[in-house]
N, C-alpha and C. Protein backbone atom coordinates (compact mmCIF):
# COMPACT_ATOMS: atom_id res chain seq x y z
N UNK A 1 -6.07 2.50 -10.34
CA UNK A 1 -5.13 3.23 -9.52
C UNK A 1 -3.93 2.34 -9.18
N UNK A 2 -2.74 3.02 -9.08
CA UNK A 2 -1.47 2.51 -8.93
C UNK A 2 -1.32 2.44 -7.40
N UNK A 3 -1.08 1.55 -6.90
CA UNK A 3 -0.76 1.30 -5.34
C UNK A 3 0.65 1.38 -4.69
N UNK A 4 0.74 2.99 -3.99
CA UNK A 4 2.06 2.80 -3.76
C UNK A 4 2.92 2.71 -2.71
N UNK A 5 2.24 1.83 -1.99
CA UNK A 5 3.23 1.12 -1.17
C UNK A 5 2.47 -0.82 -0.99
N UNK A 6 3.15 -1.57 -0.05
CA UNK A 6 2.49 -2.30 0.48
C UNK A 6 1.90 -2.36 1.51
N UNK A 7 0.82 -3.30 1.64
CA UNK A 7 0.09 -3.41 3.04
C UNK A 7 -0.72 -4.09 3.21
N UNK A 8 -1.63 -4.21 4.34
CA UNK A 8 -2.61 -5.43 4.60
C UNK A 8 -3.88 -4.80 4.46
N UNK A 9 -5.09 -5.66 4.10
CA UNK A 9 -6.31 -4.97 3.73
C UNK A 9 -6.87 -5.01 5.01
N UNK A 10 -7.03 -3.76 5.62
CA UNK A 10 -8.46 -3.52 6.54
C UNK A 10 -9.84 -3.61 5.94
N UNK A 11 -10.13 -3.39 4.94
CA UNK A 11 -11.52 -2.87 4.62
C UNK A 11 -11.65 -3.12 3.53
N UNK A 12 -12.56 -3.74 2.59
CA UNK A 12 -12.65 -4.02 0.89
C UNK A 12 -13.97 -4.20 0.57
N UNK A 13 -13.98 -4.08 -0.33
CA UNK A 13 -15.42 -3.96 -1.13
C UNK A 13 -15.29 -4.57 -2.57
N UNK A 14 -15.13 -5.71 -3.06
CA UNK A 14 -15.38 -6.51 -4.17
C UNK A 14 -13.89 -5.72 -4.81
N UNK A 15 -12.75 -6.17 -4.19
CA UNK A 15 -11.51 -5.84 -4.69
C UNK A 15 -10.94 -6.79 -5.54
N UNK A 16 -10.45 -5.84 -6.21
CA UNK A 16 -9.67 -6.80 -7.34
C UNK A 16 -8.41 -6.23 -7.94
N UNK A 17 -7.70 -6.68 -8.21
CA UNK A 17 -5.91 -6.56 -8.21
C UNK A 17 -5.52 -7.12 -9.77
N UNK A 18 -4.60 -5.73 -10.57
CA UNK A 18 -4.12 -6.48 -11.94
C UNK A 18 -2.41 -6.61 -10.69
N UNK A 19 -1.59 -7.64 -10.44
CA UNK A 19 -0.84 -7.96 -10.13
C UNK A 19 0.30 -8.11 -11.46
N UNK A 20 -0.30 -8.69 -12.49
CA UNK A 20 0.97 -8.58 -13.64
C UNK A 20 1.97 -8.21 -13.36
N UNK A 21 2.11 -6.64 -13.17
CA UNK A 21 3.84 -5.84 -12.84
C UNK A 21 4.46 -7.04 -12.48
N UNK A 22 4.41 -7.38 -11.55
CA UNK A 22 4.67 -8.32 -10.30
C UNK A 22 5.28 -9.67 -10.84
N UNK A 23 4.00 -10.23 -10.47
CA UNK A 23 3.85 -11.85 -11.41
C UNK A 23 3.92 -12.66 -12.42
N UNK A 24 3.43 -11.64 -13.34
CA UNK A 24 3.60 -11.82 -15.05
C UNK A 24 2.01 -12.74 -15.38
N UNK A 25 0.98 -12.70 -14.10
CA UNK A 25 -0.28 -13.65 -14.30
C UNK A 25 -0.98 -12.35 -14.88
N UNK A 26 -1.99 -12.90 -15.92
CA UNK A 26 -2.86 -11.48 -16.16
C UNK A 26 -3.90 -11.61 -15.87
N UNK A 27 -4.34 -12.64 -15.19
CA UNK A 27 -5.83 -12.90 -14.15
C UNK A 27 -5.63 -11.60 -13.00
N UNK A 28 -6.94 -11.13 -13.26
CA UNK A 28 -6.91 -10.26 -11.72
C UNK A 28 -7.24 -11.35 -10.71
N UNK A 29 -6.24 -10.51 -9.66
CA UNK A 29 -6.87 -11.06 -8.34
C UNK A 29 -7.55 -10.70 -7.02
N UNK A 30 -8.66 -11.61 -6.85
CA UNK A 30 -9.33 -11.05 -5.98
C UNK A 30 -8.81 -11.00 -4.27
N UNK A 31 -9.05 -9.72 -3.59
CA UNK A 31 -8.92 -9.65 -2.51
C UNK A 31 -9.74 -9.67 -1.53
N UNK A 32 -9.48 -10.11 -0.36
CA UNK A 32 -10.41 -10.04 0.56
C UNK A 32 -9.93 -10.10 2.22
N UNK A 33 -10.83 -9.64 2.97
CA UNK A 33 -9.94 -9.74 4.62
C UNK A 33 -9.81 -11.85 5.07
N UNK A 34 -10.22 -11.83 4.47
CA UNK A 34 -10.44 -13.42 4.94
C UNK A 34 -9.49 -14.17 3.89
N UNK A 35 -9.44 -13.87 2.52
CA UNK A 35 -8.36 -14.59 1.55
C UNK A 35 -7.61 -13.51 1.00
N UNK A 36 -6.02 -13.93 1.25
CA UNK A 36 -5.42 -12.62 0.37
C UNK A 36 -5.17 -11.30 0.84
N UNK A 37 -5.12 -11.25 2.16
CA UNK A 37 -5.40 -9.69 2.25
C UNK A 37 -4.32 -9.08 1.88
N UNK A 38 -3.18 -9.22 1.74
CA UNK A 38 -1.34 -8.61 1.09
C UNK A 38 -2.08 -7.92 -0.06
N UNK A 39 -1.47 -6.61 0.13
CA UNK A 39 -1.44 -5.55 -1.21
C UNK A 39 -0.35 -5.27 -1.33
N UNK A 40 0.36 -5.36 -2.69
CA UNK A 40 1.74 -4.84 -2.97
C UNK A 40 1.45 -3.46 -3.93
N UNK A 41 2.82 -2.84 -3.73
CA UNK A 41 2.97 -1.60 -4.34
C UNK A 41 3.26 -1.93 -5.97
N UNK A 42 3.05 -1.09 -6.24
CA UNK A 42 3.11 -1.58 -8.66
C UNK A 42 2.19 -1.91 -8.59
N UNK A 43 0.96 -2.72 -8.11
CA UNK A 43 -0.40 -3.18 -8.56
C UNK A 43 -1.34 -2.12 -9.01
N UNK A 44 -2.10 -2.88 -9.67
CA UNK A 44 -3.09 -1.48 -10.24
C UNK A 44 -4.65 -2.44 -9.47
N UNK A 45 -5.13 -1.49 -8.73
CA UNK A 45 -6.62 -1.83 -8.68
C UNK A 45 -7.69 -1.39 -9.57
N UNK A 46 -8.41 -2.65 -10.14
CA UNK A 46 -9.23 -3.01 -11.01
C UNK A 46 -10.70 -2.75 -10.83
N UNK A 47 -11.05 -2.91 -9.92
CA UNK A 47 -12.36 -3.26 -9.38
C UNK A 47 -12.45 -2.87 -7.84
N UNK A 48 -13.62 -2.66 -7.26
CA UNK A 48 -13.90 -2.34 -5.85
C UNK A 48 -13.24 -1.20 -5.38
N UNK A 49 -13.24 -1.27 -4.42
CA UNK A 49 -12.46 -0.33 -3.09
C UNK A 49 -11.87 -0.92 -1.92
N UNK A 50 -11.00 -0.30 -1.35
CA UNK A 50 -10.70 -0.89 0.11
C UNK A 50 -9.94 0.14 0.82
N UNK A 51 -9.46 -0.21 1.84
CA UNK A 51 -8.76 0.24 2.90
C UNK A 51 -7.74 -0.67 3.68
N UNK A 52 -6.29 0.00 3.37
CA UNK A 52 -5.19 -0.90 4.49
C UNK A 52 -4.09 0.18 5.24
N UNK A 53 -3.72 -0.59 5.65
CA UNK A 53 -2.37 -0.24 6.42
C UNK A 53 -1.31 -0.68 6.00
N UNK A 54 -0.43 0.20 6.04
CA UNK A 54 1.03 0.42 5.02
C UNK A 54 2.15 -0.52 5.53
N UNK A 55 2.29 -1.21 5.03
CA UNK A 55 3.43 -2.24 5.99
C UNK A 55 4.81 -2.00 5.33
N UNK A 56 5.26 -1.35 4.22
CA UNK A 56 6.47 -1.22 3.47
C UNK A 56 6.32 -0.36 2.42
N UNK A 57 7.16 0.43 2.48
CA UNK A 57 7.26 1.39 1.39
C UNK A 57 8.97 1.56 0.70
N UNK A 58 8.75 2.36 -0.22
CA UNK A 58 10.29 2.55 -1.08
C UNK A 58 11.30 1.34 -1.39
N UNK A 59 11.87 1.42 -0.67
CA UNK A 59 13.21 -0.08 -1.16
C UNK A 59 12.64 -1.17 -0.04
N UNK A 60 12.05 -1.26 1.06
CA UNK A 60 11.47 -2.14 1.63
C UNK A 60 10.61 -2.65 1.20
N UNK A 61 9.55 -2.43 0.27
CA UNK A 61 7.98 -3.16 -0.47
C UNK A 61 8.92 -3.98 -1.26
N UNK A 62 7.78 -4.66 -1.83
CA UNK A 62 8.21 -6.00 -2.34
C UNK A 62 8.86 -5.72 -3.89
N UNK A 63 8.41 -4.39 -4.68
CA UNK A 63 9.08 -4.10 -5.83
C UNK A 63 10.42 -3.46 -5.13
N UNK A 64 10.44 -2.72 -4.26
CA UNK A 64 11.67 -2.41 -3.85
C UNK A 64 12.97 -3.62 -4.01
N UNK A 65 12.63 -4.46 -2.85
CA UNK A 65 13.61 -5.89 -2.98
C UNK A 65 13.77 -5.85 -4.43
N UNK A 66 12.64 -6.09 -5.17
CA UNK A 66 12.85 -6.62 -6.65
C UNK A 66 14.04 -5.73 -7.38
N UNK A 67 14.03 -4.40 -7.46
CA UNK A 67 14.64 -3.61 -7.31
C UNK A 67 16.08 -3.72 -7.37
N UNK A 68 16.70 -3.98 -6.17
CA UNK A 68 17.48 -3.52 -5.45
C UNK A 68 17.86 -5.01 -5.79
N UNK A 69 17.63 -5.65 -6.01
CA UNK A 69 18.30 -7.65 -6.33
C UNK A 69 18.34 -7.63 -7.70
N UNK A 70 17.77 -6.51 -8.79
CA UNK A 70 17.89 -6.58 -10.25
C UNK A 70 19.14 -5.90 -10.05
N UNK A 71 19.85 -4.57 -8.89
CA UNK A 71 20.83 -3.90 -9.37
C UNK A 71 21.88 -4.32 -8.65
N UNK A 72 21.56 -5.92 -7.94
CA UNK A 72 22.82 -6.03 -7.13
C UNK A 72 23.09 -7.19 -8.57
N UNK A 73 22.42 -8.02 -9.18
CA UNK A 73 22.91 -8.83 -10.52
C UNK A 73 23.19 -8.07 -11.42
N UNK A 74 22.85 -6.78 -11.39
CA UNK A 74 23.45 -5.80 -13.00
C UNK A 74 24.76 -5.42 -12.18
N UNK A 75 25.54 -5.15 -11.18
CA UNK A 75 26.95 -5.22 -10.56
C UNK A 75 27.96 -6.00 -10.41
N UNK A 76 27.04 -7.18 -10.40
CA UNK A 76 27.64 -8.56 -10.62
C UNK A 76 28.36 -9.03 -11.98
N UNK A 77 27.21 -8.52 -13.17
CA UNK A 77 27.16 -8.66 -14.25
C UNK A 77 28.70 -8.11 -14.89
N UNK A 78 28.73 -6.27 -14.30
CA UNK A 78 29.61 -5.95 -14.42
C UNK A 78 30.96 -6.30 -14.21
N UNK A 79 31.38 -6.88 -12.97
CA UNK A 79 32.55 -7.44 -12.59
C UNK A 79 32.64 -8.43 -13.48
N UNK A 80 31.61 -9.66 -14.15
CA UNK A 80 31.79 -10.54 -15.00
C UNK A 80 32.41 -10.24 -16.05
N UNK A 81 31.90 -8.76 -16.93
CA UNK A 81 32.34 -8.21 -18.19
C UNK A 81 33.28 -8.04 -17.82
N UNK A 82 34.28 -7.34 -16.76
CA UNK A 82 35.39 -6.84 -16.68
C UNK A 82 36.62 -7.68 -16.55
N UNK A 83 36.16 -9.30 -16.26
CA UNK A 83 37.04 -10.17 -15.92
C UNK A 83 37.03 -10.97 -17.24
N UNK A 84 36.48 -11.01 -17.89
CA UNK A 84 36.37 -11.78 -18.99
C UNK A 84 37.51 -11.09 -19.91
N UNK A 85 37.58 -12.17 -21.30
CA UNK A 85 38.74 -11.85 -22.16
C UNK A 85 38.79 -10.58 -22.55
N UNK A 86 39.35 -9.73 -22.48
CA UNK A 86 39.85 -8.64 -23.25
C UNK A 86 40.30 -8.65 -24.58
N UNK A 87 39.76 -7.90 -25.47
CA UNK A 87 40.07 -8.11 -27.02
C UNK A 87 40.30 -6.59 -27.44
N UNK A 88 41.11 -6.72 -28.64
CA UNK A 88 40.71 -5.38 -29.39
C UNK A 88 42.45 -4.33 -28.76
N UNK A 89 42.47 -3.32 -29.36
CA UNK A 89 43.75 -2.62 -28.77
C UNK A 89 43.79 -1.80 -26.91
N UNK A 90 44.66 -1.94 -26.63
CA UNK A 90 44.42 -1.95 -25.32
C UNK A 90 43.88 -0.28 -24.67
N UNK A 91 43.81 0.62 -25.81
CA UNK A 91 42.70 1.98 -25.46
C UNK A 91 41.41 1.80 -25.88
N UNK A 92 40.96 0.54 -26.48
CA UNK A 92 39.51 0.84 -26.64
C UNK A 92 39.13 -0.37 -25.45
N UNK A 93 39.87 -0.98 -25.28
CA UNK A 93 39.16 -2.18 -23.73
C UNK A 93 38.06 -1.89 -23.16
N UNK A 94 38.59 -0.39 -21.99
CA UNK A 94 37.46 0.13 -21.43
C UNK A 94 36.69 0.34 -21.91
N UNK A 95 36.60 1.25 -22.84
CA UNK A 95 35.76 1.57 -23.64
C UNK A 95 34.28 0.60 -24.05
N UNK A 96 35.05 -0.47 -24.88
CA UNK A 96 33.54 -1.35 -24.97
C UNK A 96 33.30 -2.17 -23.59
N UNK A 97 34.25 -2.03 -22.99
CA UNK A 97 33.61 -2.61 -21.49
C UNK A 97 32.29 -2.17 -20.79
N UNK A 98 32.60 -0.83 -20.67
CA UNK A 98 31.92 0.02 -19.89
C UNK A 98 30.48 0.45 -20.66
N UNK A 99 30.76 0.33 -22.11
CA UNK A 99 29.39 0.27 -22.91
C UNK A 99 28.51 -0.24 -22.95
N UNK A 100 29.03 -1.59 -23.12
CA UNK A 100 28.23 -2.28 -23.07
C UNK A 100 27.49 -3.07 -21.96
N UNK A 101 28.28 -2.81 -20.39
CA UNK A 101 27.53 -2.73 -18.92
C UNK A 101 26.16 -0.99 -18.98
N UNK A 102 26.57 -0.20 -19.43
CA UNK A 102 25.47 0.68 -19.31
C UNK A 102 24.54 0.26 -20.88
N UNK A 103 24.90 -0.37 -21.89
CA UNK A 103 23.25 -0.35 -22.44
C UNK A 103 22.85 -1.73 -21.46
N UNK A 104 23.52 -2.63 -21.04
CA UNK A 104 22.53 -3.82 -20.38
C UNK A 104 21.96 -3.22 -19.07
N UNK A 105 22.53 -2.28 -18.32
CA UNK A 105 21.93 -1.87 -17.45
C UNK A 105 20.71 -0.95 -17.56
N UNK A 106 20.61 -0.26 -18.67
CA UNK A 106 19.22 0.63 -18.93
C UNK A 106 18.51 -0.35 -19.79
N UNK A 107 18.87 -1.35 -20.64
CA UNK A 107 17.80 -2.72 -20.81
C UNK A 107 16.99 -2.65 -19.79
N UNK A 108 17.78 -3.51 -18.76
CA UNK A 108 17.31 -4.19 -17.58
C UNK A 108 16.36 -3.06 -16.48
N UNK A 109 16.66 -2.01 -16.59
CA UNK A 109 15.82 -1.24 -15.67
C UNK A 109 14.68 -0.36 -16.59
N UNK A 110 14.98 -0.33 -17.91
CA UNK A 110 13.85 0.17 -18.65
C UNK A 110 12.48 -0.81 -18.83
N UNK A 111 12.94 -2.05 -19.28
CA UNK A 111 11.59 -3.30 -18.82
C UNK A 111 11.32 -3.47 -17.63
N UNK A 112 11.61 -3.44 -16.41
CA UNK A 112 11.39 -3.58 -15.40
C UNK A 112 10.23 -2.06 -14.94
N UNK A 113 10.94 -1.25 -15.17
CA UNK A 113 10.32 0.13 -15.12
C UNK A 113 8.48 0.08 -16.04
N UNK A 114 8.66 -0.41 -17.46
CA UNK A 114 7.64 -0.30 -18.19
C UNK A 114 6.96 -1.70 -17.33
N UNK A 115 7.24 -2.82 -16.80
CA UNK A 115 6.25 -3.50 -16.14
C UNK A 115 5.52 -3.27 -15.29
N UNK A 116 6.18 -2.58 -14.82
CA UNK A 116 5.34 -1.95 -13.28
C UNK A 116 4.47 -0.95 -13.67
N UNK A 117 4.79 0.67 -14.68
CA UNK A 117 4.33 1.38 -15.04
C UNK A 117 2.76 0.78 -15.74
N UNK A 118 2.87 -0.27 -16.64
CA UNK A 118 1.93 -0.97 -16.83
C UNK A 118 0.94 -1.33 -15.91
């Protein structure tokens, strides 16, 4: 099961966490009230059961930030392309400008998207 928000574990039963999305580790990890109790949202639980309380959801959980800091560097990115040399006749400029900021921007949010979905 996909976990969708974050929160702290009240209650567990031999829990275990694929974190990957996240981390890029492919060890599950184990949870417990005594070690670990942080559950993030994108995780998939592996093993056990538990019970928590929701501490962040949507653009506040921790994929949110991730999120929202991948699309403040794909904006960034953009102003970079736009300041850089200009080549080519001066009606196609925009043109490959603006192209080539939207395929890097659906790059960047299509892997990000399939990590988590994972």
């Amino acid at each position: 099961d996909l976990l969708p928000a974050d929160g702290i574990l009240i209650q567990g039963n031999d829990l275990k966490l694929d974190e990957s999305s996240l981390t890029g580790e492919s060890d599950q990890v184990r949870k417990s009230l005594d070690k670990d109790p942080m559950l993030l949202s994108g995780t998939h639980v592996m093993e056990g059961s538990g019970r928590m309380v929701v501490s962040a959801v949507g653009l506040n959980s921790q994929t949110g930030i991730i999120f929202t800091l991948l699309g403040s560097s794909e904006h960034d990115e953009e102003k970079k392309v736009k300041k850089g040399k200009k080549q080519g006749p001066p009606e196609n400029r925009n043109k490959a400008s603006s192209s080539s900021s939207v395929i890097f921007l659906h790059l960047c949010r299509s892997s990000i998207l399939f990590g988590v979905i994972l």
